[in-house]
Protein backbone atom coordinates (compact mmCIF):
# COMPACT_ATOMS: atom_id res chain seq x y z
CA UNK A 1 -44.77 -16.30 24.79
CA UNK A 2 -44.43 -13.98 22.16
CA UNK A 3 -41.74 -15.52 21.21
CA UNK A 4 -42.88 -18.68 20.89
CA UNK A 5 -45.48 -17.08 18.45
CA UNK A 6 -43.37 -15.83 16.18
CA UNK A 7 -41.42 -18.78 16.15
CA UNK A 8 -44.64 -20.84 15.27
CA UNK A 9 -45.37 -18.27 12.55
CA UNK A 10 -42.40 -18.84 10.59
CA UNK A 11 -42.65 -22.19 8.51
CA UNK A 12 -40.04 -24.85 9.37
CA UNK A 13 -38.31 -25.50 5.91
CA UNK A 14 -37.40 -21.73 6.46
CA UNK A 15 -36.11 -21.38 9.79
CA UNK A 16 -32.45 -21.54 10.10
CA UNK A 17 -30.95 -23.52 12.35
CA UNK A 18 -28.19 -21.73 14.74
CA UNK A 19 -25.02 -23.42 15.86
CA UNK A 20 -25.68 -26.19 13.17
CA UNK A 21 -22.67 -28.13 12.51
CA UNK A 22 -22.77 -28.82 9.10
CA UNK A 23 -22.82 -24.75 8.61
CA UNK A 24 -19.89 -24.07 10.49
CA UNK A 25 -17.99 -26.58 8.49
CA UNK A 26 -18.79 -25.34 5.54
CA UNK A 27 -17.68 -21.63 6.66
CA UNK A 28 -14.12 -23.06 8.00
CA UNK A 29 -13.64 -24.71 5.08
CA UNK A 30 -14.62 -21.73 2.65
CA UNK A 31 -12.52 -19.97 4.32
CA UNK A 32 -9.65 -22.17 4.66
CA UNK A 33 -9.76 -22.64 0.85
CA UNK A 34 -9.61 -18.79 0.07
CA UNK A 35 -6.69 -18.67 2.75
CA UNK A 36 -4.51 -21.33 1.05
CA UNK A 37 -5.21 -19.61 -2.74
CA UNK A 38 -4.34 -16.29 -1.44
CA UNK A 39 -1.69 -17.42 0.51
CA UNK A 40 -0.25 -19.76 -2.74
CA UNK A 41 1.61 -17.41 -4.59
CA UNK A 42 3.51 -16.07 -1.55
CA UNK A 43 4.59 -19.55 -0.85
CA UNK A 44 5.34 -20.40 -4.13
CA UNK A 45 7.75 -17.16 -4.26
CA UNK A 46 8.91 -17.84 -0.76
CA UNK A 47 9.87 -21.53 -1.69
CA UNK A 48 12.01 -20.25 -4.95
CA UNK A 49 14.35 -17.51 -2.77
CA UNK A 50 15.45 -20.32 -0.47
CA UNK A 51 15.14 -23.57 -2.79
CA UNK A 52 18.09 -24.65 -4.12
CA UNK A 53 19.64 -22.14 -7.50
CA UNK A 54 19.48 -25.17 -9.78
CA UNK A 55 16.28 -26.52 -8.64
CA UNK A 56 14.62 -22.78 -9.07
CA UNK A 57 16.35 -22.20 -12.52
CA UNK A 58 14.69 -25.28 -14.15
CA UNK A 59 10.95 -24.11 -12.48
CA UNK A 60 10.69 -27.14 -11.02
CA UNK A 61 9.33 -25.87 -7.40
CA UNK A 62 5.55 -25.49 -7.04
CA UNK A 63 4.91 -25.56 -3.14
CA UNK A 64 7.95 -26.42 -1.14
CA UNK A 65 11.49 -25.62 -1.34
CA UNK A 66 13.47 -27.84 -3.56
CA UNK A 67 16.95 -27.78 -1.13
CA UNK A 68 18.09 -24.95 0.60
CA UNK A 69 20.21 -21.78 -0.63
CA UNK A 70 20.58 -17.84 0.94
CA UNK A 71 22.95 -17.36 -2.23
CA UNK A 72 20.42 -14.92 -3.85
CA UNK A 73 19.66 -13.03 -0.34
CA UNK A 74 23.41 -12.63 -0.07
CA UNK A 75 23.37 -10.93 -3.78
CA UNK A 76 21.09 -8.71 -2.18
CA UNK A 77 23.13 -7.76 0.93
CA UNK A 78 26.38 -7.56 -1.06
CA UNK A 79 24.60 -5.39 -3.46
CA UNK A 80 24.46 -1.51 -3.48
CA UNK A 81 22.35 -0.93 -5.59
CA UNK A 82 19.49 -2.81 -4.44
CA UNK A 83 20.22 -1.32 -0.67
CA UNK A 84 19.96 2.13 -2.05
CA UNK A 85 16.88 1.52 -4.14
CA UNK A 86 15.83 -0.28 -0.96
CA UNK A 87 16.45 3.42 1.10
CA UNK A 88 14.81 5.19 -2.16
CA UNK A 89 11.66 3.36 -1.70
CA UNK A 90 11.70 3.85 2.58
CA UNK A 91 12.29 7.53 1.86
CA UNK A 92 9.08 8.43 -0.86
CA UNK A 93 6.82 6.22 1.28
CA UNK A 94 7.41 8.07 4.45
CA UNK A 95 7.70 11.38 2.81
CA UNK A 96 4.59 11.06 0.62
CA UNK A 97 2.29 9.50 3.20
CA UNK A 98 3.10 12.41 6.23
CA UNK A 99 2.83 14.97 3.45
CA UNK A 100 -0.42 13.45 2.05
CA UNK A 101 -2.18 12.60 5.58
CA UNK A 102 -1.57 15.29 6.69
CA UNK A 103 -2.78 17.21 4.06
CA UNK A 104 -6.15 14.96 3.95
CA UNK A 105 -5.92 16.03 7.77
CA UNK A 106 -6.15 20.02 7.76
CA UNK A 107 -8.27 19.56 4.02
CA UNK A 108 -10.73 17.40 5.93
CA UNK A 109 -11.19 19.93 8.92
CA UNK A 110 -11.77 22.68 6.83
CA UNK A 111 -14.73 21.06 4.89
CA UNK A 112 -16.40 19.88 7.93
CA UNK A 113 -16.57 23.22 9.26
CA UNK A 114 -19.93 23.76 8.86
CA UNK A 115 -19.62 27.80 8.68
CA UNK A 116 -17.21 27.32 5.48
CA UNK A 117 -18.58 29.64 2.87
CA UNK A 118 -19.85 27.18 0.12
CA UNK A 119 -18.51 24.08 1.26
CA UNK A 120 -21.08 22.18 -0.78
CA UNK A 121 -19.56 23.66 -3.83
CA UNK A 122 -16.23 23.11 -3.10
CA UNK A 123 -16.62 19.31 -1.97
CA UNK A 124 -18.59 18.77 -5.51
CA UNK A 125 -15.56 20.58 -7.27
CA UNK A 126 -12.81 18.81 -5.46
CA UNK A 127 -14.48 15.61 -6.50
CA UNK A 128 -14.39 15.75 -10.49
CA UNK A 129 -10.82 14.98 -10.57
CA UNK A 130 -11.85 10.93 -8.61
CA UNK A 131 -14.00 10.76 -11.93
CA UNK A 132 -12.57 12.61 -14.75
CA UNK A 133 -8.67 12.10 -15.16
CA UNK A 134 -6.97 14.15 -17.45
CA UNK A 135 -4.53 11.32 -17.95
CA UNK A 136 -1.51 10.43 -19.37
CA UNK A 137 -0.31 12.98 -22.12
CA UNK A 138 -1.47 15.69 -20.19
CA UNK A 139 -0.23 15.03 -17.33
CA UNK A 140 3.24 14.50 -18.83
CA UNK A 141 2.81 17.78 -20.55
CA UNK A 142 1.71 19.57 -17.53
CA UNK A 143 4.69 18.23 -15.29
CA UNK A 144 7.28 19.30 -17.97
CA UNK A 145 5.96 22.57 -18.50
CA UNK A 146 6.28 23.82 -14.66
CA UNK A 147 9.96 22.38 -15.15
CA UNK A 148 9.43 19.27 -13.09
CA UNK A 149 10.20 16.49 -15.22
CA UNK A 150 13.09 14.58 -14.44
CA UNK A 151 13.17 15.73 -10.83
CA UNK A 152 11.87 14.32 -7.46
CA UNK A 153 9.43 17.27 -7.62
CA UNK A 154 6.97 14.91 -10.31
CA UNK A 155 7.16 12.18 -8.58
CA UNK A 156 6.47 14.33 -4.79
CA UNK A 157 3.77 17.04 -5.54
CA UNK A 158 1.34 15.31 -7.59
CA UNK A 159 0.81 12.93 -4.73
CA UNK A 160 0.20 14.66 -1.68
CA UNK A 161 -3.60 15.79 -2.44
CA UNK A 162 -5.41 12.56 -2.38
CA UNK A 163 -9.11 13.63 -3.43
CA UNK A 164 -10.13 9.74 -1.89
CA UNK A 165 -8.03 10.67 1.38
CA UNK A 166 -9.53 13.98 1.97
CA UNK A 167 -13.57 13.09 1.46
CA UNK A 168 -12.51 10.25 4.08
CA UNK A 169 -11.23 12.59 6.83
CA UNK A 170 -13.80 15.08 5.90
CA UNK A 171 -16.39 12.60 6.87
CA UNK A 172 -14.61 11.30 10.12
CA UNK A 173 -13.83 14.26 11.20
CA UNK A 174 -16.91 15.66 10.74
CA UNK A 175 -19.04 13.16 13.03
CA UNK A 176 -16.63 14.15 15.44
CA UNK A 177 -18.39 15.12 19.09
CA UNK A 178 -19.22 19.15 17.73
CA UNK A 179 -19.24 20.45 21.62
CA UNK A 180 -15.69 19.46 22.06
CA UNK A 181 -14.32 22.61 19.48
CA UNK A 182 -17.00 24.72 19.96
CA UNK A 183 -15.79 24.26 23.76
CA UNK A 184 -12.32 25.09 22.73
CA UNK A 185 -13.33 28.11 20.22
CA UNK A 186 -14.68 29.24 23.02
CA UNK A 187 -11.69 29.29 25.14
CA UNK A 188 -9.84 31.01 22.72
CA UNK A 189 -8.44 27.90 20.78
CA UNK A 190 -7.67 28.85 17.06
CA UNK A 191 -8.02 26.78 14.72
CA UNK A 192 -4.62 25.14 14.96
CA UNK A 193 -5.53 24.36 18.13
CA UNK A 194 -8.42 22.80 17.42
CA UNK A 195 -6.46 20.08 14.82
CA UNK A 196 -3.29 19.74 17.13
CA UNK A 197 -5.09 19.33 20.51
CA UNK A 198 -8.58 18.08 19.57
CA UNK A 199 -8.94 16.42 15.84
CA UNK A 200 -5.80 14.29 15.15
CA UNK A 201 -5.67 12.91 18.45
CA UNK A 202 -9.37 11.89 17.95
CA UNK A 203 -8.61 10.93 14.44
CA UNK A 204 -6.01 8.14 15.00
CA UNK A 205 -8.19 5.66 13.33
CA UNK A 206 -9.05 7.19 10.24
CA UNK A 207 -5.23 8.67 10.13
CA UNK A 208 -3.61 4.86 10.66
CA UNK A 209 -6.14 3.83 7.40
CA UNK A 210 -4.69 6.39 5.26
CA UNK A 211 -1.49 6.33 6.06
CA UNK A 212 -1.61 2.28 5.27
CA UNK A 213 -3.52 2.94 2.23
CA UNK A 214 -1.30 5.92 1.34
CA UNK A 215 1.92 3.86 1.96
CA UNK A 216 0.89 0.64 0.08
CA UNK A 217 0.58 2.85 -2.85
CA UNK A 218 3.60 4.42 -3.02
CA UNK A 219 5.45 1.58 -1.96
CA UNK A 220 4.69 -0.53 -4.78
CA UNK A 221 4.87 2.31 -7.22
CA UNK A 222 7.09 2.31 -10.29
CA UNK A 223 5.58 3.50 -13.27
CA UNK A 224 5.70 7.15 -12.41
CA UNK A 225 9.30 7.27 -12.56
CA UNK A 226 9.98 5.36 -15.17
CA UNK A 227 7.68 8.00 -16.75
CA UNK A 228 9.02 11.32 -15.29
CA UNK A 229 12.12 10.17 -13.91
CA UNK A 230 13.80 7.89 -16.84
CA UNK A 231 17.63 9.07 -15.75
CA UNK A 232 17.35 9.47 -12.06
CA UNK A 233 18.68 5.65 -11.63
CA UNK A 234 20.10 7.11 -8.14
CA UNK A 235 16.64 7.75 -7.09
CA UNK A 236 14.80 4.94 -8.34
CA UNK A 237 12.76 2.65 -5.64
CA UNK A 238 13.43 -0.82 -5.20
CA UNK A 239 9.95 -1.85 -7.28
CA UNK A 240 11.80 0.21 -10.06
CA UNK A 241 14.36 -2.22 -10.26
CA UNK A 242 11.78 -4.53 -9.69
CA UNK A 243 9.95 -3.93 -12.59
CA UNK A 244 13.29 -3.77 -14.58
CA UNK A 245 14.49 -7.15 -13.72
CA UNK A 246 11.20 -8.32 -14.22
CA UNK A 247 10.86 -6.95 -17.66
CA UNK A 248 14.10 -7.08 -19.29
CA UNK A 249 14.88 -10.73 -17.81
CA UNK A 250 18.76 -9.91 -17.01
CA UNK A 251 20.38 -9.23 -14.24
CA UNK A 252 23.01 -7.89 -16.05
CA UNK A 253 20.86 -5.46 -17.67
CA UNK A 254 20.19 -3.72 -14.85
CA UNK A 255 23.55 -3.53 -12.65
CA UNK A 256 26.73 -5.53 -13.26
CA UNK A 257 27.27 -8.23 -10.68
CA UNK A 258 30.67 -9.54 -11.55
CA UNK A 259 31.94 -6.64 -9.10
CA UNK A 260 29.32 -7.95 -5.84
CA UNK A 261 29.16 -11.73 -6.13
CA UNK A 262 31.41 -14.41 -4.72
CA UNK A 263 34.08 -15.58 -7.04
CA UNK A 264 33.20 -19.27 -6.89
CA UNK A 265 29.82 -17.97 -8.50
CA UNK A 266 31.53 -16.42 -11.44
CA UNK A 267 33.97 -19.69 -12.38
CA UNK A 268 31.00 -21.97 -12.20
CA UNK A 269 28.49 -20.13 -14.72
CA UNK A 270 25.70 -22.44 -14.39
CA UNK A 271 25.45 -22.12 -10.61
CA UNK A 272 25.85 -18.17 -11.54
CA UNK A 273 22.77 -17.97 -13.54
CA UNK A 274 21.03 -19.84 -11.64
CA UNK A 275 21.59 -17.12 -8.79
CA UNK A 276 20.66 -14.86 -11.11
CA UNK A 277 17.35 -16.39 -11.86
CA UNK A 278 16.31 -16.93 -8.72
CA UNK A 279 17.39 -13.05 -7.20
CA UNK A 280 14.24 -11.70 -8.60
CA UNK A 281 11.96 -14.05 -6.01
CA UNK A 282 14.64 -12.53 -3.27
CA UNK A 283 14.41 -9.17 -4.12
CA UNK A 284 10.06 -9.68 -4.80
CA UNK A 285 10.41 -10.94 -0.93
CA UNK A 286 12.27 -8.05 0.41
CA UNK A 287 10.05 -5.78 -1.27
CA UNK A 288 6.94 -7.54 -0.03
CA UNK A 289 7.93 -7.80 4.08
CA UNK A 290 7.87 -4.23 5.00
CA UNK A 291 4.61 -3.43 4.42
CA UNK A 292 3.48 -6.82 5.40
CA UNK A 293 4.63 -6.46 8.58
CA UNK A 294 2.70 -2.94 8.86
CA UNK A 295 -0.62 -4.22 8.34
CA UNK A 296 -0.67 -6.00 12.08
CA UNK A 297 -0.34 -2.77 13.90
CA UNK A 298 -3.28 -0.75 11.74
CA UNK A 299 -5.77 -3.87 11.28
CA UNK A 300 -7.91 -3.12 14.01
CA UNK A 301 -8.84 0.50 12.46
CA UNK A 302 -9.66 -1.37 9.09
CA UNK A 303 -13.64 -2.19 9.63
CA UNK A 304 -13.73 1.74 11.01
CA UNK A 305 -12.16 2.82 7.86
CA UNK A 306 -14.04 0.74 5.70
CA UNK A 307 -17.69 1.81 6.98
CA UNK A 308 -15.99 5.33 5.97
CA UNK A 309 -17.20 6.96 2.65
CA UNK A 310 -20.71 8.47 2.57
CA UNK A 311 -20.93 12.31 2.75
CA UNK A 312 -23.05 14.04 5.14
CA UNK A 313 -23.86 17.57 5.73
């Protein structure tokens, strides 16, 4: 009845109507539409590494492949260079996100502690740096002066204290079920303890978000080294030589061929050149399905992670 009363109260040109049909549509195909612009410039790229050299020379490909051709993924797996760039970029992203989540991890514990002598102070002070960057020049000038530049150390240490990453295990960890460490403080757990046993096995949500958030950012990272690291070519990431090819517009500006590809290529130059043109959608696509095909395994955590945030005391 009451209900019904309330339902009487509201006037009919406002009401919405649930389960209508003409809403649903409109969703799906909002959605769809979004899908197949987000989706377009992976196809396009996609359609260029396999279409035909020629055909992807002459930018004649807009949606589908134009022909079919693994020449330019066969540069790729002939190539050195590009498999140890390939290993470079595997090794920082692995190495940077442990060292950084796990940092975030034991960072995050101690600020939620609520017996911390003045945490307040110390959560306001670690959070100038998320809106007042020093920036470029000094940064530079601060990375050569401690003797770092032109070593893995610049590209390393500056990354694994993540301001963003810490404030978001801080506040996980810190709605975490209090009776559970008290409980083990009581029965002689240290603190160790307490983070081993109790918080990161709790914490597997929050820790999957950062380490996917952590990952995707060093993983497409390149400007740092060209910036710190200009002559360590044997320990530039693949998005380095990326950025290169990318920027420069030849292949042969970046690492000779001649020595890699198949013969045939090199007597018919056109077809060559072609190759050559159409190895920078390859290499974009190798680049691209590593951490693509990470993001299955953490989605679920991503609504947890993004309701993360706030700060409470």
């Amino acid at each position: 009845m009451a209900k019904l009363l309330e339902r009487d109260l509201i006037p009919k040109q406002n009401r919405i109507k649930q389960g209508s049909t003409l809403v649903t549509a409109a969703i799906y195909l909002f959605v769809g539409i979004t899908a197949l612009i987000t989706l377009y410039p992976f196809i396009l790229i996609f359609s260029n590494s396999i279409s035909n050299p020629i055909e992807c020379a002459a930018n004649s490909i807009w949606l589908l492949p134009k022909g079919f051709s693994l020449k330019a993924y066969a540069q790729i797996l002939n190539n050195d260079t590009i498999g140890r760039t390939f290993l470079n970029s595997v090794f920082y992203t692995v190495t940077i996100t442990f060292l950084s989540v796990m940092n975030a991890v034991f960072a995050g514990y101690s600020l939620s502690v609520s017996g911390l002598f003045g945490r307040k102070y110390i959560v306001i002070f670690i959070m100038i740096p998320m809106f007042f960057s020093a920036g470029l020049i000094p940064t530079f000038i601060t990375i050569s002066r401690y003797g770092m530049f032109n070593t893995l150390w610049a590209i390393i240490l500056p990354q694994i204290v993540s301001v963003w990453n810490i404030i978001l295990a801080r506040t996980y960890i810190h709605g975490l079920p209090g009776a559970l460490k008290e409980a083990a403080i009581i029965d002689g757990a240290s603190d160790f303890d307490v983070i081993f046993r109790i918080v990161i096995p709790l914490s597997k949500p929050i820790i999957a978000v950062l380490s996917l958030y952590t990952a995707l950012g060093v993983w497409n990272q390149w400007f740092n080294f060209l910036v710190y690291t200009p002559t360590l070519d044997d320990w530039h990431p693949l998005q380095m030589f990326l950025a290169k090819m990318l920027i420069w517009g030849n292949m042969n500006a970046v690492l000779k061929l001649e020595g890699n590809v198949d013969p045939e290529l090199i007597k018919n130059k056109l077809l060559f050149a072609a190759v050559n043109s159409q190895l920078k959608y390859a290499v974009i696509m190798v680049s691209s399905i590593p951490i693509i095909m990470v993001y299955p395994f953490v989605q679920k955590y991503f609504i947890q992670g993004a309701l993360l945030g706030s700060l409470k005391e």
